[in-house]
C-alpha atoms as a PDB file:
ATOM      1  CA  UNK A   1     -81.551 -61.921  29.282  1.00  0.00           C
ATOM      2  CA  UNK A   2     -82.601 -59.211  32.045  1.00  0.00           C
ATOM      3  CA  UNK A   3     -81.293 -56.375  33.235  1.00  0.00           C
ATOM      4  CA  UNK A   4     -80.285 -55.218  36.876  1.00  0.00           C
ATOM      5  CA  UNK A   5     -79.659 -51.693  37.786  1.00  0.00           C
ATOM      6  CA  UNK A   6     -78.509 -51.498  41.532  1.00  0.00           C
ATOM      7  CA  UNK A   7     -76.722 -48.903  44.190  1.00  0.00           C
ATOM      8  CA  UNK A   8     -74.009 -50.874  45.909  1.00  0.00           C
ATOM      9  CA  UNK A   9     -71.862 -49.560  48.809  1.00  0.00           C
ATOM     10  CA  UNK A  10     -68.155 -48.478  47.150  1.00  0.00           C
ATOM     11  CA  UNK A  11     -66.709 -50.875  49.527  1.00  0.00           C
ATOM     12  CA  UNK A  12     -68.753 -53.433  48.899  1.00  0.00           C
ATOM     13  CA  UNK A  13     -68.409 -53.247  45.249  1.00  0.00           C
ATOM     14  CA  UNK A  14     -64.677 -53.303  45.499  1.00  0.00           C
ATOM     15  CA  UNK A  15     -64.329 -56.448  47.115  1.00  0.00           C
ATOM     16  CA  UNK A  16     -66.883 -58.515  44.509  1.00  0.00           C
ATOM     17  CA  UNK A  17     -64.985 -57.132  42.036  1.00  0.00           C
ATOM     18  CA  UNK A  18     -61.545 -57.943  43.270  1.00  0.00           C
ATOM     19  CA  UNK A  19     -62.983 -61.942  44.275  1.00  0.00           C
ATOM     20  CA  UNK A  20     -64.807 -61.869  40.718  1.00  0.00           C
ATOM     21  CA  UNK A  21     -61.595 -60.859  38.762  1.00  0.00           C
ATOM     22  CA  UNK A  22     -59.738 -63.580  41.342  1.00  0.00           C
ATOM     23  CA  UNK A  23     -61.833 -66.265  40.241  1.00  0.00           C
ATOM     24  CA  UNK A  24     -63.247 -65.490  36.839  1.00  0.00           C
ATOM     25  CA  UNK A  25     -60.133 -63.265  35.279  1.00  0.00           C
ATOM     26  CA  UNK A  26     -60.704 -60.918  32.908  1.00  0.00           C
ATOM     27  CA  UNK A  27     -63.381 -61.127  30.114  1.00  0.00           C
ATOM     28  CA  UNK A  28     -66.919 -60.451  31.802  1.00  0.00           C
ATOM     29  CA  UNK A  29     -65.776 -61.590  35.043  1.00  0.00           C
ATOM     30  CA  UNK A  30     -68.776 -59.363  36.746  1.00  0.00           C
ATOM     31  CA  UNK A  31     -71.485 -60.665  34.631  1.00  0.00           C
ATOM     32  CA  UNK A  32     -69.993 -64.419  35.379  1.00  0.00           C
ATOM     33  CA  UNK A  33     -69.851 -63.759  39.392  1.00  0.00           C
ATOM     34  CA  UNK A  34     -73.209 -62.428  39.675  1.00  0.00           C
ATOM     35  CA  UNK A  35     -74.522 -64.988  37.830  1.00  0.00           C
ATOM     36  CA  UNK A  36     -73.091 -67.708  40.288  1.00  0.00           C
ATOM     37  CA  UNK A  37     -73.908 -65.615  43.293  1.00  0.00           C
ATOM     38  CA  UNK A  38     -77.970 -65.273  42.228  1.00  0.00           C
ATOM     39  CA  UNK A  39     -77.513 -69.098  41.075  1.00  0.00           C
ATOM     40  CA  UNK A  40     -76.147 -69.743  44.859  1.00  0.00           C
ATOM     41  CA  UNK A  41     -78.402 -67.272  46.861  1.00  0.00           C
ATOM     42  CA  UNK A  42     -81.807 -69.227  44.628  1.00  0.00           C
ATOM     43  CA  UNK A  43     -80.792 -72.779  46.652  1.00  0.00           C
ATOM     44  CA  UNK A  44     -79.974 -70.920  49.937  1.00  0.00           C
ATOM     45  CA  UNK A  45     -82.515 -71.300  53.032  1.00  0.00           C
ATOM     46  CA  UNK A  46     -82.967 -67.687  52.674  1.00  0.00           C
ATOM     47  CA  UNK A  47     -84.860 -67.394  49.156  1.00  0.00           C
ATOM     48  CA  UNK A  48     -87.313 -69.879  50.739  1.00  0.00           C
ATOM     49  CA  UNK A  49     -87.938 -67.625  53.452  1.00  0.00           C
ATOM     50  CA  UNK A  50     -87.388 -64.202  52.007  1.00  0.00           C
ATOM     51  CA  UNK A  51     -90.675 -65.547  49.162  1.00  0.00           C
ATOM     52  CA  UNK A  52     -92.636 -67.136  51.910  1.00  0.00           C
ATOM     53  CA  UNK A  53     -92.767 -63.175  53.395  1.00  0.00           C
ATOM     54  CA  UNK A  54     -93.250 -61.899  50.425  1.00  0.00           C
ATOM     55  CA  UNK A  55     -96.085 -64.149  50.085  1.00  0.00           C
ATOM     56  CA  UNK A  56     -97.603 -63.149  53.152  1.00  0.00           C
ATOM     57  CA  UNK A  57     -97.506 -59.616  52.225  1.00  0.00           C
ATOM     58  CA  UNK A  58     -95.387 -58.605  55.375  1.00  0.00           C
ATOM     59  CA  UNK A  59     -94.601 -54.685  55.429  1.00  0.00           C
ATOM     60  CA  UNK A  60     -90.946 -53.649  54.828  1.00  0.00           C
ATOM     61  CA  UNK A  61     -91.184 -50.451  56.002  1.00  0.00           C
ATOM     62  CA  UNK A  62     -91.425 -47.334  53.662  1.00  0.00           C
ATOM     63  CA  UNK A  63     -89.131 -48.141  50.863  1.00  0.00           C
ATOM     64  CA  UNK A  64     -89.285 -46.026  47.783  1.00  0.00           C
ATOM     65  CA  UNK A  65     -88.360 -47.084  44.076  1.00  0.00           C
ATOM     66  CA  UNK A  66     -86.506 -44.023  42.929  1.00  0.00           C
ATOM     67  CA  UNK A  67     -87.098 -43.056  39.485  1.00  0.00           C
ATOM     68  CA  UNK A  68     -83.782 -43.478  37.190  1.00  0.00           C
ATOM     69  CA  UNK A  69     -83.011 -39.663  37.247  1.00  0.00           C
ATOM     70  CA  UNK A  70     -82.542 -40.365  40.465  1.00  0.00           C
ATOM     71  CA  UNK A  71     -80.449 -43.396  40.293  1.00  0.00           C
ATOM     72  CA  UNK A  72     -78.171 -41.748  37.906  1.00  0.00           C
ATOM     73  CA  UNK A  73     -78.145 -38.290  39.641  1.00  0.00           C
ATOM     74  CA  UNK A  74     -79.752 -36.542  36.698  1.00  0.00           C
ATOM     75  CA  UNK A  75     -81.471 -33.480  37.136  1.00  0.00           C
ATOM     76  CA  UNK A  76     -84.668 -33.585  35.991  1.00  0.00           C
ATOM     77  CA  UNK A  77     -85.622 -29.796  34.182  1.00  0.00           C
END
């Protein structure tokens, strides 16, 4: 199994959680959602395209990886 650390809009979060909880109920509901969701997004027209770019290299701007100090808003001494 893999790991996925990720900042995700408050609002954005609350809804997945809510439909997650609405669908999957209680024990690791989140885990089970986001599993189906990655599952879904994999056979959507959009994976196909979104590898075919990265494929061809094609710039996405300046987009840093931020270390995880800075994920976690830890102050590095």
């Amino acid at each position: 199994m893999g790991k996925i650390t990720a900042n995700v809009p408050d609002e954005v979060l609350l809804q997945f959680r809510e439909g997650a909880k609405r669908n999957f109920g209680r024990q690791k509901y989140m885990q089970k959602a986001l599993v189906e969701a990655m599952q879904l997004w994999n056979k959507s027209k959009y994976h196909d395209r979104c590898m075919e770019l990265l494929k061809k290299r094609v710039p996405t701007g300046k987009w840093k990886m931020p270390t995880r100090d800075e994920i976690h808003d830890r102050k590095i001494l």
